[in-house]
Protein backbone atom coordinates (compact mmCIF):
# COMPACT_ATOMS: atom_id res chain seq x y z
CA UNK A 1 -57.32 48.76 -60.13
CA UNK A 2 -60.28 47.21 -60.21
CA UNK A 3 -58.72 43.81 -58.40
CA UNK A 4 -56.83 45.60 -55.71
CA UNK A 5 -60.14 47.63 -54.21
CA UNK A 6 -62.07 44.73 -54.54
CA UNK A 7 -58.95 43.37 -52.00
CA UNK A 8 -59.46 46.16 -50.11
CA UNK A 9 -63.09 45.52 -49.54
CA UNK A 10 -63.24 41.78 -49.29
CA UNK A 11 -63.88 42.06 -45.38
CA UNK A 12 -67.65 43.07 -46.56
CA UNK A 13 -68.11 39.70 -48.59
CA UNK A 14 -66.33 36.55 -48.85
CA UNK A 15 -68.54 34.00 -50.82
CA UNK A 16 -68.03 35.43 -54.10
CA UNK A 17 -66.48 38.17 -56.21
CA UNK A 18 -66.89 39.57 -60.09
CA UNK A 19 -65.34 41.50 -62.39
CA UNK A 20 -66.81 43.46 -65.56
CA UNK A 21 -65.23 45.72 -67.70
CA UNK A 22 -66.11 47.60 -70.90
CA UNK A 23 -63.60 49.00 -74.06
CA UNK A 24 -65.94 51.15 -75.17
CA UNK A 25 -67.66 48.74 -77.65
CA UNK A 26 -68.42 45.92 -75.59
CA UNK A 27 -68.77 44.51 -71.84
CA UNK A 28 -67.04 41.25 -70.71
CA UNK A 29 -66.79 39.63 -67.62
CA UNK A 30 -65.61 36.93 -65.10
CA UNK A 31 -67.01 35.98 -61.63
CA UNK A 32 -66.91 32.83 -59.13
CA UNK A 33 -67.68 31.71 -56.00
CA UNK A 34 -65.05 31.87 -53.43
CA UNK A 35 -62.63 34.88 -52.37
CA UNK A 36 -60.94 37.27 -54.97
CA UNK A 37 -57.78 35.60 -54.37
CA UNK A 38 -59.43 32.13 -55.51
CA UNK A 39 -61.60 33.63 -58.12
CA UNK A 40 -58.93 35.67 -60.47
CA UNK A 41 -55.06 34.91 -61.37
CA UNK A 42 -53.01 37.19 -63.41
CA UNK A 43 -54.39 35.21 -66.61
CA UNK A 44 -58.00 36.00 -66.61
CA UNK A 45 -57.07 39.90 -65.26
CA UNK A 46 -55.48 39.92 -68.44
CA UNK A 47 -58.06 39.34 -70.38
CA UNK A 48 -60.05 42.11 -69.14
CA UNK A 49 -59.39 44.74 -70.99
CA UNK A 50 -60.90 47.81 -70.92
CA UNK A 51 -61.53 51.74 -70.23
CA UNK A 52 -63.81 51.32 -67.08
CA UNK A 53 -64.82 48.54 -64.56
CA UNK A 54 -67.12 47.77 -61.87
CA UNK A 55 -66.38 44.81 -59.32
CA UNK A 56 -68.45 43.71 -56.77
CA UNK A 57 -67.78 40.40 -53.51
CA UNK A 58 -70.62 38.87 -52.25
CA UNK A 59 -72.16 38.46 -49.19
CA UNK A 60 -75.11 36.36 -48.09
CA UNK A 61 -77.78 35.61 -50.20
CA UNK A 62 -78.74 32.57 -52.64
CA UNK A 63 -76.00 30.68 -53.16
CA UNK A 64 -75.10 29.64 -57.17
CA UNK A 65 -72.31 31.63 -59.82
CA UNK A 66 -75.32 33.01 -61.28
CA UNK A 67 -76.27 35.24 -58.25
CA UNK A 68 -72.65 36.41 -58.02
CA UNK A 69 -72.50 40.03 -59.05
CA UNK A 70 -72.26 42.32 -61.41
CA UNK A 71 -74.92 41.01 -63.38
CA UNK A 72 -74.43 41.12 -67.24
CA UNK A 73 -76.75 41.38 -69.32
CA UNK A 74 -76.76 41.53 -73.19
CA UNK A 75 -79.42 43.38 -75.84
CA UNK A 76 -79.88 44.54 -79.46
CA UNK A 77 -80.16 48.13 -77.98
CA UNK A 78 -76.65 47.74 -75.55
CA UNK A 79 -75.54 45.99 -72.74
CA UNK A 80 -75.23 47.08 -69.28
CA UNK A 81 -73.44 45.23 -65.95
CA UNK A 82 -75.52 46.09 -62.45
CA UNK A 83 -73.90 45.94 -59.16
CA UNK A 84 -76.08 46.10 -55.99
CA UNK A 85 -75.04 46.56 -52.13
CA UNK A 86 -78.49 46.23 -49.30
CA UNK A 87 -81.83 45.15 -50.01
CA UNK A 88 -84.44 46.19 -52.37
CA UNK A 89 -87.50 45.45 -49.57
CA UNK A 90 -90.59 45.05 -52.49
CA UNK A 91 -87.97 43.10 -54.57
CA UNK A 92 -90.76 40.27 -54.17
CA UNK A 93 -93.87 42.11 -55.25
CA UNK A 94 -92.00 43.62 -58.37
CA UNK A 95 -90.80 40.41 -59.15
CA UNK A 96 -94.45 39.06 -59.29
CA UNK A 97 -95.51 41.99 -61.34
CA UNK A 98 -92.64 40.70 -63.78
CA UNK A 99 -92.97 37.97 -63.97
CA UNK A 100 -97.25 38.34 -64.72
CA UNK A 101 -95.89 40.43 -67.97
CA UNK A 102 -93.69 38.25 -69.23
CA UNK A 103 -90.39 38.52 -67.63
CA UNK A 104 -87.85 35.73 -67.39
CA UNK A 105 -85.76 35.67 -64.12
CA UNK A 106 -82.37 34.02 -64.24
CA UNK A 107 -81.09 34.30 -60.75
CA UNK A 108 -82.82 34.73 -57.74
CA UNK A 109 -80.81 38.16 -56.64
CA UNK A 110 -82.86 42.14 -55.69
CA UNK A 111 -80.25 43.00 -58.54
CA UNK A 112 -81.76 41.20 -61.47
CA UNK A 113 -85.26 43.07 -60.78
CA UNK A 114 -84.03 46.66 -61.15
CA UNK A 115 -82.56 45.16 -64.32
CA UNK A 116 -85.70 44.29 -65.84
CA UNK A 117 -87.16 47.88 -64.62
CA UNK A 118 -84.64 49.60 -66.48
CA UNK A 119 -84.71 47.85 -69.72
CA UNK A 120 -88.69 47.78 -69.70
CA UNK A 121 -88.92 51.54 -69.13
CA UNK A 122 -90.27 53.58 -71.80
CA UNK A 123 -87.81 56.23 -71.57
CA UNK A 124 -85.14 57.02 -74.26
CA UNK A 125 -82.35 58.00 -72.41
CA UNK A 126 -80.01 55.80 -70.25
CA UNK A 127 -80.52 58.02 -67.13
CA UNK A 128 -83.90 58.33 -67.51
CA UNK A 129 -84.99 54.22 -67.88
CA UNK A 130 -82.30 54.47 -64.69
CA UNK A 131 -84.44 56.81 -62.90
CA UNK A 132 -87.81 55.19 -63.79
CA UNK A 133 -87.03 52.00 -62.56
CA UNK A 134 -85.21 53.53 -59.09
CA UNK A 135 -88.26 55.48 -58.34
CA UNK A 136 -90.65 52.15 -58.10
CA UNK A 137 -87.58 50.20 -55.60
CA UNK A 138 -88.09 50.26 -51.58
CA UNK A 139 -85.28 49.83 -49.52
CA UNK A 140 -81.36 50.24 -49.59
CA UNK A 141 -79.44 49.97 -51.96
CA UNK A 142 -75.50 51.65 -53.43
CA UNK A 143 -75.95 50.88 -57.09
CA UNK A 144 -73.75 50.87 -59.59
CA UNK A 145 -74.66 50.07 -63.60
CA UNK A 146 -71.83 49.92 -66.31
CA UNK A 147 -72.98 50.07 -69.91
CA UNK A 148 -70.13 50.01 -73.05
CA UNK A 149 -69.95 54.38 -72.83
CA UNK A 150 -70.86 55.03 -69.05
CA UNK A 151 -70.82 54.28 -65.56
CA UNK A 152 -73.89 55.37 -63.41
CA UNK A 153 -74.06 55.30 -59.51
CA UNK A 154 -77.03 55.95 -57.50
CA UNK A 155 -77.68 55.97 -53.74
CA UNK A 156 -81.24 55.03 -52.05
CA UNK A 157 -83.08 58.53 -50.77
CA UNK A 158 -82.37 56.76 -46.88
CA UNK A 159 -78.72 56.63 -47.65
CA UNK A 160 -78.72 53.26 -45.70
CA UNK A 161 -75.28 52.22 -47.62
CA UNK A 162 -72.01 53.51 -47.87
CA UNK A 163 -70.88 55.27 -50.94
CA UNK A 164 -68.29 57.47 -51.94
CA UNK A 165 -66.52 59.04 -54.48
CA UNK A 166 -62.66 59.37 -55.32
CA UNK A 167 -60.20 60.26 -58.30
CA UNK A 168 -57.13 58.94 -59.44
CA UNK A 169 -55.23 61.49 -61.81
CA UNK A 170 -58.03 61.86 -64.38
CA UNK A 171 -60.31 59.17 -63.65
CA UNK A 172 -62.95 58.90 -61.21
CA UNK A 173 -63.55 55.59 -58.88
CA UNK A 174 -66.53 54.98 -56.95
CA UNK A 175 -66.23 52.75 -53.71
CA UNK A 176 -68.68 51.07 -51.18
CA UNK A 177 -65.57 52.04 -48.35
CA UNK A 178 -62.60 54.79 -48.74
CA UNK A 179 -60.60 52.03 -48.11
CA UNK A 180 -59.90 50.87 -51.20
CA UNK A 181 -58.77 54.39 -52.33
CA UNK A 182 -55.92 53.91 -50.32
CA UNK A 183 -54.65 51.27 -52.05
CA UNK A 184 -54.73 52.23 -55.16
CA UNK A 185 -54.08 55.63 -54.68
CA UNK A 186 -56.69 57.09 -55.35
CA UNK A 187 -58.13 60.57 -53.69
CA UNK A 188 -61.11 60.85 -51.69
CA UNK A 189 -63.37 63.66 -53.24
CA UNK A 190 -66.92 63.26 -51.50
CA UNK A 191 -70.06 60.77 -50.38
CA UNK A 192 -72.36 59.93 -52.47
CA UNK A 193 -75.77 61.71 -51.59
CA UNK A 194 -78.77 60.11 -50.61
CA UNK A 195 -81.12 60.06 -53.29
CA UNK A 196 -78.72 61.11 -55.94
CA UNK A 197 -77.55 59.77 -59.36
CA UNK A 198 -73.89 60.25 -60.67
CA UNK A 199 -73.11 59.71 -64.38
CA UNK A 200 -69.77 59.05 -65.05
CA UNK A 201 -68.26 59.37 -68.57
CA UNK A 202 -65.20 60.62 -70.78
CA UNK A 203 -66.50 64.08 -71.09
CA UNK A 204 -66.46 63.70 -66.96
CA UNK A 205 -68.33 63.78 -63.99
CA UNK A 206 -72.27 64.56 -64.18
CA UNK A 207 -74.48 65.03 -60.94
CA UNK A 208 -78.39 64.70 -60.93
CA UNK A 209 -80.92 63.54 -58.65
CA UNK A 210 -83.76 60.78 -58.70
CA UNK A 211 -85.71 61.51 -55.49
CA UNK A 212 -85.64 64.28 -53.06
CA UNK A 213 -83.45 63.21 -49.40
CA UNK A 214 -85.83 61.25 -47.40
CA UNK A 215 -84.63 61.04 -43.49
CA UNK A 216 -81.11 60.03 -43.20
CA UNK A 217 -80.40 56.98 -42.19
CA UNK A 218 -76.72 55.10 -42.58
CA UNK A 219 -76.52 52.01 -41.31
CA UNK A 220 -75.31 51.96 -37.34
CA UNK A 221 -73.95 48.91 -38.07
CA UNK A 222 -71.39 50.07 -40.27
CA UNK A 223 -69.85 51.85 -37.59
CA UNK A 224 -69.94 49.27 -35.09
CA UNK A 225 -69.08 45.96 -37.46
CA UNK A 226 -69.06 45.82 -40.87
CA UNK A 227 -66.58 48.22 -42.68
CA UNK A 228 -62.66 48.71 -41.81
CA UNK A 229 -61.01 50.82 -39.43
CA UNK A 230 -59.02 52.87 -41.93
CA UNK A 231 -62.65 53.99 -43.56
CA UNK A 232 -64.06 56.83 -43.76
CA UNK A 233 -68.10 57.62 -43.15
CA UNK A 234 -70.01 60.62 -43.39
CA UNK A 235 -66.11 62.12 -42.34
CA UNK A 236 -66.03 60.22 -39.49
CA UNK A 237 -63.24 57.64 -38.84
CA UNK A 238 -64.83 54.09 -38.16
CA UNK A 239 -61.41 53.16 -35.65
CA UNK A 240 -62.51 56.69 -33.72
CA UNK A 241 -65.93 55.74 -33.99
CA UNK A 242 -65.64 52.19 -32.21
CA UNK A 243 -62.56 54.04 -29.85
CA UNK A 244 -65.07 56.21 -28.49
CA UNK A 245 -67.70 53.73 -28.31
CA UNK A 246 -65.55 51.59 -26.11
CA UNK A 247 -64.96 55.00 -23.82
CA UNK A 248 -69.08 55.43 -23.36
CA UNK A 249 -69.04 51.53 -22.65
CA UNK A 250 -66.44 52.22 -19.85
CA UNK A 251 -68.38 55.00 -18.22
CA UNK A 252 -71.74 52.99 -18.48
CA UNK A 253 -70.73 49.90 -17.07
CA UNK A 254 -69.74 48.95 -13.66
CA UNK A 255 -67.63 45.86 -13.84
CA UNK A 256 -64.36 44.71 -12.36
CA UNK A 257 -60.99 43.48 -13.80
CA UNK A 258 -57.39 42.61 -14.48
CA UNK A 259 -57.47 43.08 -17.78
CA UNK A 260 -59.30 44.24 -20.91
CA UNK A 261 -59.40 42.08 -24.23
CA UNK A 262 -60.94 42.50 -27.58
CA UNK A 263 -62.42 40.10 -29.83
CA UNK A 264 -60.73 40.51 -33.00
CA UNK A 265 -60.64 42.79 -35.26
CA UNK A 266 -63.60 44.54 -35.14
CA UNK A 267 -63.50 44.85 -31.58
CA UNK A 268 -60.12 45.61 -30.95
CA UNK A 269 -60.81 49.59 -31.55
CA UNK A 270 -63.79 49.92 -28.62
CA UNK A 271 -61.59 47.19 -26.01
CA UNK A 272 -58.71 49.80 -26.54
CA UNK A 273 -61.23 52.82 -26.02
CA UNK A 274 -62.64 50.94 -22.86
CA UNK A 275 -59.26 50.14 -21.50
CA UNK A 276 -58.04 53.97 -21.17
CA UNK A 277 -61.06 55.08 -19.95
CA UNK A 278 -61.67 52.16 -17.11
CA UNK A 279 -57.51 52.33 -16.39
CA UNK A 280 -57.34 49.07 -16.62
CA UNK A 281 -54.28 47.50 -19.16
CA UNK A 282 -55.41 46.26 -22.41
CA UNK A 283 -54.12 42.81 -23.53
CA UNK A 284 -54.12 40.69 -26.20
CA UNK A 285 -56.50 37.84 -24.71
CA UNK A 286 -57.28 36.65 -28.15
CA UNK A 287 -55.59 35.98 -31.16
CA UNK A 288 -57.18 35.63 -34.75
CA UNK A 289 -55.71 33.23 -37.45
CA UNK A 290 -55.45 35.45 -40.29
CA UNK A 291 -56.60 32.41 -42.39
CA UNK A 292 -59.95 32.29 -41.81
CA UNK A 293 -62.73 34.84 -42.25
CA UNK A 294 -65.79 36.21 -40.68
CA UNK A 295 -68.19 33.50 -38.85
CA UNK A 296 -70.84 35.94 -39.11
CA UNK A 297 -71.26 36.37 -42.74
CA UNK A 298 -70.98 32.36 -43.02
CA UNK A 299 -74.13 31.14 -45.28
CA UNK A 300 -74.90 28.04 -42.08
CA UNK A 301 -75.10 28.27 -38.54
CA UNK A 302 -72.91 24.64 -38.51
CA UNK A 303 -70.05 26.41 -40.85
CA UNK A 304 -70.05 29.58 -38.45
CA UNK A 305 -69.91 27.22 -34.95
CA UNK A 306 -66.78 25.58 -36.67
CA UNK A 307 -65.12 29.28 -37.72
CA UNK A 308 -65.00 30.21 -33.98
CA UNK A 309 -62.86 27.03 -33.43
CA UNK A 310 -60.78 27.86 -36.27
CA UNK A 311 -60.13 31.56 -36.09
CA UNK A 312 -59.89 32.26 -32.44
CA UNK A 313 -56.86 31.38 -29.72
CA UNK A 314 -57.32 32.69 -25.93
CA UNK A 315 -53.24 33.46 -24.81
CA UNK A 316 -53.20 31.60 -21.94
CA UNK A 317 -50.18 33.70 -20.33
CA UNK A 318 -52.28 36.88 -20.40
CA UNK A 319 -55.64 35.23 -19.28
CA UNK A 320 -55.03 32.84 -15.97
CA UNK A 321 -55.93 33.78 -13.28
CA UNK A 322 -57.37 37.14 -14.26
CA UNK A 323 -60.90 38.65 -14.12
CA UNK A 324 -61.18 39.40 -17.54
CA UNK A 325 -63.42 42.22 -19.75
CA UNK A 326 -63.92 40.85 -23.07
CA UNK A 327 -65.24 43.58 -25.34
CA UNK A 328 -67.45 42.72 -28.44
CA UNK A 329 -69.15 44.95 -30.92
CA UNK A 330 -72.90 42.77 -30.70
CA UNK A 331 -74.26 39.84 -29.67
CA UNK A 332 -76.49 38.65 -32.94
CA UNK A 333 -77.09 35.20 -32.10
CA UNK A 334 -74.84 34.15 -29.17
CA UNK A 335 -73.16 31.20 -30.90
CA UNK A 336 -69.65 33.26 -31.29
CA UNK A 337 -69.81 34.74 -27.71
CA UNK A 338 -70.40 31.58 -26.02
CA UNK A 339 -67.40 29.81 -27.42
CA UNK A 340 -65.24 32.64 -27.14
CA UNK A 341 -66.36 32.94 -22.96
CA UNK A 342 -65.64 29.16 -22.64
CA UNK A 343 -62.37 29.56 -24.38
CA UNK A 344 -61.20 31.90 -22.10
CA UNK A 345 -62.28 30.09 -19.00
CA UNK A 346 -60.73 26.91 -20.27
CA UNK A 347 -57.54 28.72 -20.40
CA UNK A 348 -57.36 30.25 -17.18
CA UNK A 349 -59.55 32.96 -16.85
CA UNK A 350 -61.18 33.00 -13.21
CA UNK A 351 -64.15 35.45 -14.44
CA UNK A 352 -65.19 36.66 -17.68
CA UNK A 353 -67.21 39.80 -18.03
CA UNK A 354 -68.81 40.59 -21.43
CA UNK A 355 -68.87 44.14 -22.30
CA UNK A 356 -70.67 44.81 -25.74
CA UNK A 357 -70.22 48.30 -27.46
CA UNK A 358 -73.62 48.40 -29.33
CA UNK A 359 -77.43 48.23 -27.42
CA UNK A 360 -78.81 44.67 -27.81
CA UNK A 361 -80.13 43.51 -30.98
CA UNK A 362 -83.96 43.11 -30.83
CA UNK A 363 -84.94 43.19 -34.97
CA UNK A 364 -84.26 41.57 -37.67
CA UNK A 365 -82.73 44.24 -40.38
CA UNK A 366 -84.23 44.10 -43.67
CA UNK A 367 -81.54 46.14 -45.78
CA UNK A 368 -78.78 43.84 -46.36
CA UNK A 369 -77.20 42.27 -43.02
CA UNK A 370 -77.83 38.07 -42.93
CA UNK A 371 -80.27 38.29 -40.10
CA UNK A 372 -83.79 38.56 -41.03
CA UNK A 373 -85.94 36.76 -38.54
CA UNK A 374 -87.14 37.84 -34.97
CA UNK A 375 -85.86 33.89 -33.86
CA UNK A 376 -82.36 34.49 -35.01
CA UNK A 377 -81.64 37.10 -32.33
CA UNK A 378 -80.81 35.80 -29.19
CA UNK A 379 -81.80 38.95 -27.55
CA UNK A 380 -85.34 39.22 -29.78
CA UNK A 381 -86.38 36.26 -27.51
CA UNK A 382 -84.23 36.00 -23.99
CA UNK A 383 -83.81 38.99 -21.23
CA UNK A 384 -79.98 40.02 -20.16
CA UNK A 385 -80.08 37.84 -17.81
CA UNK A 386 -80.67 34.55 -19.61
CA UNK A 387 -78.47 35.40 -22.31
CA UNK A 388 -75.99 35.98 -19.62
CA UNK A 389 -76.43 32.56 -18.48
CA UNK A 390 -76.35 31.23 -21.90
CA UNK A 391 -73.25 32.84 -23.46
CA UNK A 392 -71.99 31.47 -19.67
CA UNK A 393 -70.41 34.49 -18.78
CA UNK A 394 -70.03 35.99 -15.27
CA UNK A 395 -71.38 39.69 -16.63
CA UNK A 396 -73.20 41.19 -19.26
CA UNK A 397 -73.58 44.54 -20.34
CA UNK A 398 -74.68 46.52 -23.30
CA UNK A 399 -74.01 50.07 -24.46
CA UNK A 400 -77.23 52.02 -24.29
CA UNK A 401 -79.01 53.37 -27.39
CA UNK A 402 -77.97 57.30 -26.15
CA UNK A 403 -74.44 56.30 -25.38
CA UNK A 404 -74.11 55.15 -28.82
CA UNK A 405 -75.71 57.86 -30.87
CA UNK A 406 -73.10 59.83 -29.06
CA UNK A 407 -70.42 57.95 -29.25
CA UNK A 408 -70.31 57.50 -32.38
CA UNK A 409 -70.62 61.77 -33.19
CA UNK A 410 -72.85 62.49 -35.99
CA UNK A 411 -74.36 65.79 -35.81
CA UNK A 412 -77.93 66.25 -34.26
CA UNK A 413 -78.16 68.28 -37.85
CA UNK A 414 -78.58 64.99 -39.45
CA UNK A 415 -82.44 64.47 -38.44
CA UNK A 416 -83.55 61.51 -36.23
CA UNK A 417 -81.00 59.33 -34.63
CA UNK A 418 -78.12 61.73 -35.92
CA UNK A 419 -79.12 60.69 -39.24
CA UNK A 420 -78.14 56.66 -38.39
CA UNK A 421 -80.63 53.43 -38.90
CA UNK A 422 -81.08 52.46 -35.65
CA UNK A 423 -84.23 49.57 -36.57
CA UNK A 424 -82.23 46.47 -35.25
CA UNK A 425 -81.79 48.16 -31.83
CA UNK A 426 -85.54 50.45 -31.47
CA UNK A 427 -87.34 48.05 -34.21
CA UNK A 428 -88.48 52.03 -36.10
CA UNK A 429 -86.82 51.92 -39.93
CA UNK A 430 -86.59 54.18 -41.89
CA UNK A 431 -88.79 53.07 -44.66
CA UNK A 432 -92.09 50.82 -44.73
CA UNK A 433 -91.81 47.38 -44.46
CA UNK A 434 -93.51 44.91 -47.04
CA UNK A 435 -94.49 41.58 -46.47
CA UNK A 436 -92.53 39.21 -47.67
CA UNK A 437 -94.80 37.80 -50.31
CA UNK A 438 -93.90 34.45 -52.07
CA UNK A 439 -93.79 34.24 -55.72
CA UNK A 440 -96.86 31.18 -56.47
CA UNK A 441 -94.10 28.66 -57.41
CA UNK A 442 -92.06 29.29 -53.76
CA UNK A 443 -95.64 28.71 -52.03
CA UNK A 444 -95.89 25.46 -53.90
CA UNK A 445 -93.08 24.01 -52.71
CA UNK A 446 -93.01 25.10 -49.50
């Protein structure tokens, strides 16, 4: 069950995926680098047996197996398997403070630190260490720790990550997306709550809390990019989501054309949304070879520039001749869009008008998406107008910070920003930023 939501989720990491499970006396496990398809045959699933499970796929970060999660770890006093999702922001400074006391770091992962918290805490019980050592992490994080008698789940008091909660007959299953509920047939009972811990064992489910609800603050970018159109956040559906962000799009922008295309897939819902609301027919400009995956989450900008070749094929037939729309979700770095507006005019297109259902990308995000630096954003360091001259295309609009908020139709009961992160478009997170402080060893050989 385990293996087939992992499948369900691989869209949100494709550089490596892990398995651990427990039988009630002891915790085993198998990861690699690579997809889950590459990673586990029906051999080594077999040899996971067990009464519970927690799987995790990879994006970004270090590359090396042993920064592939869960994380196992093994002790005289019980062993216990840690899967992380978003960025623990002081994960440097605590590290440091480790490190000065003793500790031993094997990987170079946010993960391994809350680790070391937990088992150095002074507390007795399980939950407790658990809640020690979430109380001193910044940042966001969906966390999930297996030990050999109990599964606990936590959420960061932003709620910057997705996590939910479902049941199949009468076990529970905890899930980054409610996509992979679907598959295995699992009900949807609830989101995880910001700030609060969830103990899951045979004698059922137990609900506590760690920290009081700071300001909410889920991740815009989920809506817009990063999780699947069947998913459900916060009860809203992320295909009606992008749908109605490609409607506000159409009434903000003041473009003309033949025809409206999406960049696939996670455009395709907002291009359709645009398309009924501008009247103009929506076509399928581009086609995606199911074959490869995401250029964005691609660990090198040369690997991503060669994924745009690979995965991307302008339809001539539709294209010649036409003024065409092309509708994107963002523009991060511009490598993608610029290829994708020379493909088109290579095949026919007499204009090309980019149309982007999200406001422009100014700051680097610090909670788990691969851009970190002012200098990766194209539109951190160029106005509209040079980026429209870069990307070469004959338009260029974005979706305004309002337009989005409502599009997307959280309620204004949800605090600031409809309860959303909004710091890579308005550069104001939700939580203070540290400084990205260099363990001594890092300093020497840089």
């Amino acid at each position: 069950m385990t293996y087939y939501g992992l499948h369900s989720l691989q869209h949100r990491g494709q550089e490596g995926v892990g398995i651990v499970t427990t039988d009630g006396e002891r915790l085993q496990g198998i990861k690699g680098e690579g997809l889950l398809n590459e990673v586990f045959d029906e051999k080594k699933l077999d040899s996971l047996k067990g009464i519970g499970a927690i799987g995790h796929v990879r994006y970004g970060g270090k590359k090396g197996i042993e920064n592939i999660q869960p994380l196992l770890f093994h002790s005289s006093s019980g062993s216990l398997a840690l899967a992380q999702n978003g960025n623990l922001i002081n994960a440097n400074d605590l590290k440091h403070q480790l490190e000065m006391q003793g500790s031993i770091f094997q990987t170079n992962t946010d993960t391994e630190v809350l680790a070391h918290l937990i088992k150095r805490s002074g507390y007795l019980a399980q939950e407790d260490k658990v809640k020690n050592a979430l109380s001193m992490v910044k940042g966001a994080y969906s966390f999930m720790m297996l030990t050999e008698k109990e599964l606990i789940i936590a959420q960061d008091p932003n709620g910057l990550r997705p996590l939910s909660i479902g049941k199949v007959g009468d076990a529970y299953c905890v899930a980054a997306e409610t996509c992979a509920y679907d598959l295995i047939g699992a009900e949807y009972i609830r989101d995880v709550e910001p700030g609060e811990l969830i103990i899951i064992d045979r004698d059922g489910i137990h609900e506590e809390r760690f920290s009081l609800s700071a300001t909410h603050a889920m991740c815009t970018m989920e809506y817009v990019y990063f999780s699947r159109p069947d998913s459900d956040i916060g009860g809203i559906n992320i295909h009606t989501a992008r749908k109605n962000l490609g409607k506000q799009l159409a009434l903000e922008v003041n473009v003309q054309g033949d025809v409206v295309t999406g960049v696939p897939d996670s455009s395709i819902s907002a291009a359709i949304g645009f398309a009924e609301t501008a009247g103009i027919p929506y076509e399928l400009g581009l086609i995606k070879n199911r074959y490869v995956g995401r250029t964005f989450i691609k660990p090198t900008q040369e690997l991503r520039e060669q994924g745009v070749k690979m995965k991307l094929s302008p339809v001539r037939k539709v294209v010649e001749g036409k003024r065409v729309i092309m509708v994107d979700d963002s523009i991060v770095r511009g490598t993608t869009s610029k290829r994708i507006v020379r493909m088109l005019k290579q095949a026919g297109a007499k204009e090309v008008h980019v149309c982007i259902s999200s406001p422009p990308m100014t700051n680097p995000c610090f909670y788990g998406i691969d851009v970190s630096t002012h200098e990766e954003l194209i539109a951190a360091n160029h106005s509209m107008e040079e980026i429209r001259e870069i990307i070469e295309a004959d338009s260029l609009t974005f979706l305004s910070v309002e337009g989005m908020l409502k599009a997307i139709g959280r309620s204004e009961n949800m605090g600031k920003n409809c309860g959303q992160c909004m710091a890579c478009f308005t550069g104001e997170y939700p939580t203070e930023i540290y400084p990205d402080t260099p363990l001594p060893y890092e300093k020497e050989m840089k």
